[in-house]
C-alpha atoms as a PDB file:
ATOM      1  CA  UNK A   1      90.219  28.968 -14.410  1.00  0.00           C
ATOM      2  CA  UNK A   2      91.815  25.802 -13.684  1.00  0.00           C
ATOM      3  CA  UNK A   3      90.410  23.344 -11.317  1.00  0.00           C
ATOM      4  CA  UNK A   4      92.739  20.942  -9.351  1.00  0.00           C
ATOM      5  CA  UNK A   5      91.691  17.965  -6.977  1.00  0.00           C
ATOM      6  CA  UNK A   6      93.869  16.861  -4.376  1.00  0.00           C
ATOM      7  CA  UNK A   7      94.535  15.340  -1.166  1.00  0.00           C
ATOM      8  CA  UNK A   8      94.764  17.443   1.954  1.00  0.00           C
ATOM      9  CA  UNK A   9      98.076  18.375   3.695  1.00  0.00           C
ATOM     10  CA  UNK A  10      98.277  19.512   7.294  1.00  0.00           C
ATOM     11  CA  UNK A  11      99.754  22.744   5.590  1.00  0.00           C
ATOM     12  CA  UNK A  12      95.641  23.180   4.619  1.00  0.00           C
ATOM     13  CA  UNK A  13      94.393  22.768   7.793  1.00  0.00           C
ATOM     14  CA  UNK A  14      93.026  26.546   8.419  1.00  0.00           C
ATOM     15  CA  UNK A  15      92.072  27.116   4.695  1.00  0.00           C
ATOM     16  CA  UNK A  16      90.004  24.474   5.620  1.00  0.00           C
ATOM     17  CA  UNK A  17      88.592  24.877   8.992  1.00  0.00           C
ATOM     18  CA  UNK A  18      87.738  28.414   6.996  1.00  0.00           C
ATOM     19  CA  UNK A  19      85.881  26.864   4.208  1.00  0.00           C
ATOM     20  CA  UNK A  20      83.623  24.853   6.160  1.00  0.00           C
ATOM     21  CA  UNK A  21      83.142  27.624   8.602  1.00  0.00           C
ATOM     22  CA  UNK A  22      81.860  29.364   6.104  1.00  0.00           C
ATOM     23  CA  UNK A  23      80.096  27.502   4.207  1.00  0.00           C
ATOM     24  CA  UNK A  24      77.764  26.595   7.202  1.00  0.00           C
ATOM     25  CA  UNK A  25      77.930  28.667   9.944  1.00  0.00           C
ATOM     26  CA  UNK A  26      77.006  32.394  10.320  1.00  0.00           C
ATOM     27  CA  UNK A  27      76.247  35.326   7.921  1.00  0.00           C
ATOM     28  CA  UNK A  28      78.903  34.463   5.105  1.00  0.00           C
ATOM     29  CA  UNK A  29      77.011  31.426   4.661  1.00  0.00           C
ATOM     30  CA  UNK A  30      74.025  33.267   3.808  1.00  0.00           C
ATOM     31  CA  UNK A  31      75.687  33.767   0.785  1.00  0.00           C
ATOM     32  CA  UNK A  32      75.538  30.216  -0.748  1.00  0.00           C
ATOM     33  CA  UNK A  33      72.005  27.435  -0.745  1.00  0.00           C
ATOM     34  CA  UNK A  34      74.310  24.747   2.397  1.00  0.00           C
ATOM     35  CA  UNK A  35      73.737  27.495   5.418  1.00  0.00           C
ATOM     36  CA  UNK A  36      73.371  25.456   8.846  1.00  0.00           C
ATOM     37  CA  UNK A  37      73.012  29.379  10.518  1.00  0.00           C
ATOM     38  CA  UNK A  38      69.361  29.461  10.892  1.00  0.00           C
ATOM     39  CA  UNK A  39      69.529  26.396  12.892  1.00  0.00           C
ATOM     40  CA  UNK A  40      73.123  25.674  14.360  1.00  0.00           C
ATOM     41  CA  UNK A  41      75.440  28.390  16.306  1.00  0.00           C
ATOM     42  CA  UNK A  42      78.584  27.820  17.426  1.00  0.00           C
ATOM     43  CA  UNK A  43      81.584  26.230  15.046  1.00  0.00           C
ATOM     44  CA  UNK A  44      81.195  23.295  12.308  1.00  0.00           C
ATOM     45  CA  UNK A  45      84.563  21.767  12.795  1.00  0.00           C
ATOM     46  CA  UNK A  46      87.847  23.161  13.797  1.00  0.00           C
ATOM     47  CA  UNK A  47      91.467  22.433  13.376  1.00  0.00           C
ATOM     48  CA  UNK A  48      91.543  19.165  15.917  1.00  0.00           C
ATOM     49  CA  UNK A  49      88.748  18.277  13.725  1.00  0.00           C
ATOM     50  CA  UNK A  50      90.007  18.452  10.669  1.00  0.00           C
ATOM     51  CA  UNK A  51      93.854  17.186  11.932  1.00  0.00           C
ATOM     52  CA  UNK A  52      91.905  14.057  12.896  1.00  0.00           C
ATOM     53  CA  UNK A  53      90.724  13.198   9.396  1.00  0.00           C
ATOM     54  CA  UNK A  54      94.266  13.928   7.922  1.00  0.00           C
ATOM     55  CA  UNK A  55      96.299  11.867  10.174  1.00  0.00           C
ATOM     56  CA  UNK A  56      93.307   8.772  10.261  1.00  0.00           C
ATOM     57  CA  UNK A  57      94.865   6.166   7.956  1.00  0.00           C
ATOM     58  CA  UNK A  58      91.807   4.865   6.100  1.00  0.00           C
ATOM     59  CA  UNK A  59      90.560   8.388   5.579  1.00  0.00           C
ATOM     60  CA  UNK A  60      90.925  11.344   2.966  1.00  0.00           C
ATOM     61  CA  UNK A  61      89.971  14.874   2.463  1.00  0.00           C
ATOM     62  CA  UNK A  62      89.991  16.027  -1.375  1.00  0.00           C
ATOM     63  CA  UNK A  63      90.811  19.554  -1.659  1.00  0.00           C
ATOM     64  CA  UNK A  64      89.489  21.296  -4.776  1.00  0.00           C
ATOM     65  CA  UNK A  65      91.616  24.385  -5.993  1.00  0.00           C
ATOM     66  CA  UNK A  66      91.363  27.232  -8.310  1.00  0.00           C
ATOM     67  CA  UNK A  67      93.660  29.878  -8.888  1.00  0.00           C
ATOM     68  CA  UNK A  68      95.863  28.658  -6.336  1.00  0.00           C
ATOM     69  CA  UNK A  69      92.693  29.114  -3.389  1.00  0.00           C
ATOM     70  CA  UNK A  70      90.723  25.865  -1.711  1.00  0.00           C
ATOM     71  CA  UNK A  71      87.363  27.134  -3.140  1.00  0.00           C
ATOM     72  CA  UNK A  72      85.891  23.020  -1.779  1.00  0.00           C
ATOM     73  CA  UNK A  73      86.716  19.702   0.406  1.00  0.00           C
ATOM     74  CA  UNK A  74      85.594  16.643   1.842  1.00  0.00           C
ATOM     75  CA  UNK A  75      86.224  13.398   3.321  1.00  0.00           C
ATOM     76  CA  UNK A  76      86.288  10.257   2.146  1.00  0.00           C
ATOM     77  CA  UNK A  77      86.942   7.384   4.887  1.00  0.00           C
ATOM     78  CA  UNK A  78      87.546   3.878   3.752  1.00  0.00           C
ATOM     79  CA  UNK A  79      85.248   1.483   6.327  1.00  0.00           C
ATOM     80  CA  UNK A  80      85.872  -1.334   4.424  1.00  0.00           C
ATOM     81  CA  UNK A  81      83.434  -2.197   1.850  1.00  0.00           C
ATOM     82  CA  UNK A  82      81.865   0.787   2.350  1.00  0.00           C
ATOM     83  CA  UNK A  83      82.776   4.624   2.579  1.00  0.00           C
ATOM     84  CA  UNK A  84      81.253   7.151   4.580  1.00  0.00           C
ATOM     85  CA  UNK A  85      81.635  10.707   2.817  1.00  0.00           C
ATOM     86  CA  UNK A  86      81.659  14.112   5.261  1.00  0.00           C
ATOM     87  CA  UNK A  87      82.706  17.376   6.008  1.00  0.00           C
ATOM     88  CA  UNK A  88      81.794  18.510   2.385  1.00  0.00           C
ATOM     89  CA  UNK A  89      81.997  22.024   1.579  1.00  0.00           C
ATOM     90  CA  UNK A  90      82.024  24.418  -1.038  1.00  0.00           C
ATOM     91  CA  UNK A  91      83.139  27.958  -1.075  1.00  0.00           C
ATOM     92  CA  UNK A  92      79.144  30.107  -0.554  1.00  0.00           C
ATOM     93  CA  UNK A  93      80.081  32.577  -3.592  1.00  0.00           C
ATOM     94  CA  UNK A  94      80.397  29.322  -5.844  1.00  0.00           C
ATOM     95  CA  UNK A  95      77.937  27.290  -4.880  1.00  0.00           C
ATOM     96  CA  UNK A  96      75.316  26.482  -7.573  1.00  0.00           C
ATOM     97  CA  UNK A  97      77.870  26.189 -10.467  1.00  0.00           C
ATOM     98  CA  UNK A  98      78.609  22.416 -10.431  1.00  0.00           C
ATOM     99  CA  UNK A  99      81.822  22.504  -8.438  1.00  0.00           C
ATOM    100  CA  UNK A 100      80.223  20.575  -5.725  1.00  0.00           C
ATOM    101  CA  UNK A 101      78.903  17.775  -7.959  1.00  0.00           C
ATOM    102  CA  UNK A 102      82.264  17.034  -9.722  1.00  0.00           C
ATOM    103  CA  UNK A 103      83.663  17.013  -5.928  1.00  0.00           C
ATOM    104  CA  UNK A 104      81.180  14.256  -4.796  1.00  0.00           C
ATOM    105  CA  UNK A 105      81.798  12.469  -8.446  1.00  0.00           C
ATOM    106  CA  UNK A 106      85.526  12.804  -7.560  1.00  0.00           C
ATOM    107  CA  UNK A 107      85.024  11.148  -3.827  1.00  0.00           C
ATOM    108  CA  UNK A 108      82.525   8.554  -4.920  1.00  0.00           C
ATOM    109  CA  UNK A 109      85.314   7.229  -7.882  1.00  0.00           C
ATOM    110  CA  UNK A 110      87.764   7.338  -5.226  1.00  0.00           C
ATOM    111  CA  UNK A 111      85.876   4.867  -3.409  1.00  0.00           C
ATOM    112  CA  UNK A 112      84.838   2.763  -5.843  1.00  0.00           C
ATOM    113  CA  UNK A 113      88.190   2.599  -7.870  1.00  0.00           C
ATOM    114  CA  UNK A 114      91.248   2.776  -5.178  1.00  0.00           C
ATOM    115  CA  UNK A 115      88.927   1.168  -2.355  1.00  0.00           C
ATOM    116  CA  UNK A 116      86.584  -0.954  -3.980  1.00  0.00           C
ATOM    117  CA  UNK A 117      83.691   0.081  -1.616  1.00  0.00           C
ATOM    118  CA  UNK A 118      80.388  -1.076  -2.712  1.00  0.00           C
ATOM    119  CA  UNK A 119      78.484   1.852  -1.147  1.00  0.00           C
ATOM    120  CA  UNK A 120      78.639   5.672  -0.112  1.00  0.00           C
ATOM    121  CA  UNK A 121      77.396   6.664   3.391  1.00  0.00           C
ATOM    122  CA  UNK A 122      76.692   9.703   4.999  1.00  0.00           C
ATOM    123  CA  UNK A 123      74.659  11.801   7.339  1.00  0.00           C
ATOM    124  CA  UNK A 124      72.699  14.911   6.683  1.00  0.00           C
ATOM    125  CA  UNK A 125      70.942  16.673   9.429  1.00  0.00           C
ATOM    126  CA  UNK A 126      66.943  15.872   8.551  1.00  0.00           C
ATOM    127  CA  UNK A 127      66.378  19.495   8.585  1.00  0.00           C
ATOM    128  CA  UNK A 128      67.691  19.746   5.647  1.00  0.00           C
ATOM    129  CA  UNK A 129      65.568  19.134   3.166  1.00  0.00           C
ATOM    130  CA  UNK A 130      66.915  20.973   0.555  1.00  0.00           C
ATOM    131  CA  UNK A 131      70.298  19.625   0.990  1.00  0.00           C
ATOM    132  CA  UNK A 132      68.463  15.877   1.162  1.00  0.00           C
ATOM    133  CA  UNK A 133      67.039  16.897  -2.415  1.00  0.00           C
ATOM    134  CA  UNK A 134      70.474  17.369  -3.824  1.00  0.00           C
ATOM    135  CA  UNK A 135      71.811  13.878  -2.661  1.00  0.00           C
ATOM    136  CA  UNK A 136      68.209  12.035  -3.261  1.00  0.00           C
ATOM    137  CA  UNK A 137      69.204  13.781  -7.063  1.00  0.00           C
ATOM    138  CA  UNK A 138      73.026  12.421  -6.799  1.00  0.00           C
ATOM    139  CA  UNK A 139      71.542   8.287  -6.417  1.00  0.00           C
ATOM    140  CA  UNK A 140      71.386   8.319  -2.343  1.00  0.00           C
ATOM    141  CA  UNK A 141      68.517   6.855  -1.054  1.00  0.00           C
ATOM    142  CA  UNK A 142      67.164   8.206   2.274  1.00  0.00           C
ATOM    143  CA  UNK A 143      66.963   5.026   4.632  1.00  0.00           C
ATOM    144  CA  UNK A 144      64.525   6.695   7.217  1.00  0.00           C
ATOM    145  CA  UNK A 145      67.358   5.686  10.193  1.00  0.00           C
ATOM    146  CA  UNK A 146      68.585   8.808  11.834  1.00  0.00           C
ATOM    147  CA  UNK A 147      71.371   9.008  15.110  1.00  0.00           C
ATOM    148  CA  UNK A 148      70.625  12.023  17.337  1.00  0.00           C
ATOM    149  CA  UNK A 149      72.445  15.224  17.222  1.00  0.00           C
ATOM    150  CA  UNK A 150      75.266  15.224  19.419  1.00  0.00           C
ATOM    151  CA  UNK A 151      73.396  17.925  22.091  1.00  0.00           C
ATOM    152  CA  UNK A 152      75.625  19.496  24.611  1.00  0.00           C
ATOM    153  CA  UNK A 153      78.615  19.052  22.908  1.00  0.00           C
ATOM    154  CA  UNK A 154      79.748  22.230  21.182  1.00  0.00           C
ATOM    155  CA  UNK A 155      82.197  20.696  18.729  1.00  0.00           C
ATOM    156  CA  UNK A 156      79.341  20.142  16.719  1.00  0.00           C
ATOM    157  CA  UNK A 157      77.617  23.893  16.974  1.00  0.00           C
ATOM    158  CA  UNK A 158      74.847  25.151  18.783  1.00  0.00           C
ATOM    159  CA  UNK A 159      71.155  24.373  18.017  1.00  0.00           C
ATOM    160  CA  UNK A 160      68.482  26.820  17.881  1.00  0.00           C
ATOM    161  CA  UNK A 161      66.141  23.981  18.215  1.00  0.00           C
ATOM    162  CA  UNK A 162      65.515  20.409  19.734  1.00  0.00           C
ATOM    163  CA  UNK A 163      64.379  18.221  16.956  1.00  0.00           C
ATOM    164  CA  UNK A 164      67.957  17.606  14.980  1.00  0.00           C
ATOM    165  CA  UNK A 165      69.339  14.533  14.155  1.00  0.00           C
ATOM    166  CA  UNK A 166      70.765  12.671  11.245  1.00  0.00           C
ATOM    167  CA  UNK A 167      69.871  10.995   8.784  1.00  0.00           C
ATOM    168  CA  UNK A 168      71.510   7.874   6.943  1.00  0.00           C
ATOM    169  CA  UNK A 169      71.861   8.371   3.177  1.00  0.00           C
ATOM    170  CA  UNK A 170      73.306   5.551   1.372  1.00  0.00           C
ATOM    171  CA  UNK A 171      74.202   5.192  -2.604  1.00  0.00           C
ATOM    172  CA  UNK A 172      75.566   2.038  -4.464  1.00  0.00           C
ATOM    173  CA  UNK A 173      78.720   2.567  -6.122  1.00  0.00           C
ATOM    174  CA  UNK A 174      79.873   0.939  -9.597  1.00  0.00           C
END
């Protein structure tokens, strides 16, 4: 089946709020090795959230398709010199098959090719160990500083516990 990369339309919006939902947050997540449901409630994102990216100028969100469906997204935000990569999420059923390392190949060439950036950011929850591993295996390097989870605001879900925050992964590009 034919994979497509693309840029995100406003027409996507709640394919997408769906795809990160599920790829995250309750049982359908379950079914794929990125599930936040063990230790976050609540909603990932939401349309607002993902209308925000879309309309920010120096920002992105690749789409991946196949057979017509998203299946996988993320941002890409241009910060000048650097890029800060988010809201990355595959479909759970597909998950494990390489999709989502051709869609963080696609967003770090991006970067590095239309915005000359120098470096990838992001943040992972420190939790998430497993999830670090995959990045750590992608060329990020954990920098040890972390930003606290955003407690109390439910935009960002619901913790089951008190010890979340995020951690700073960086990776040279070119």
């Amino acid at each position: 089946m034919d994979t497509t990369f693309r840029t995100a339309t406003t027409a996507d919006i709640p394919a997408l709020v769906a795809l990160i939902e599920s790829a995250y947050r309750g049982d359908s997540s379950r079914a794929g090795w990125t599930t936040e449901a063990d230790i976050l409630g609540g909603q990932r994102t939401d349309p607002e959230g993902v209308a925000g990216v879309l309309e920010h100028a120096d920002s992105r969100m690749i789409v991946v398709e196949r057979g017509g469906e998203v299946v996988a997204c993320c941002q890409v935000e241009d910060r000048g010199g650097q890029a800060y990569f988010g809201m990355f999420a595959v479909r759970p059923t597909l998950q494990g098959d390489g999709l989502g390392k051709k869609l963080l190949a696609e967003a770090e060439r991006l970067a590095r090719d239309e915005w000359h950036a120098g470096e990838m950011h992001m943040t992972v929850l420190s939790a998430r160990e497993e999830l670090l591993a995959f990045y750590v295996r992608r060329g990020y390097a954990r920098t040890g500083e972390t930003t606290p989870f955003p407690y109390g605001d439910e935009r960002f879900g619901l913790p089951t516990r008190d010890d979340l925050r995020f951690e700073l992964l960086v990776k040279k590009l070119g």
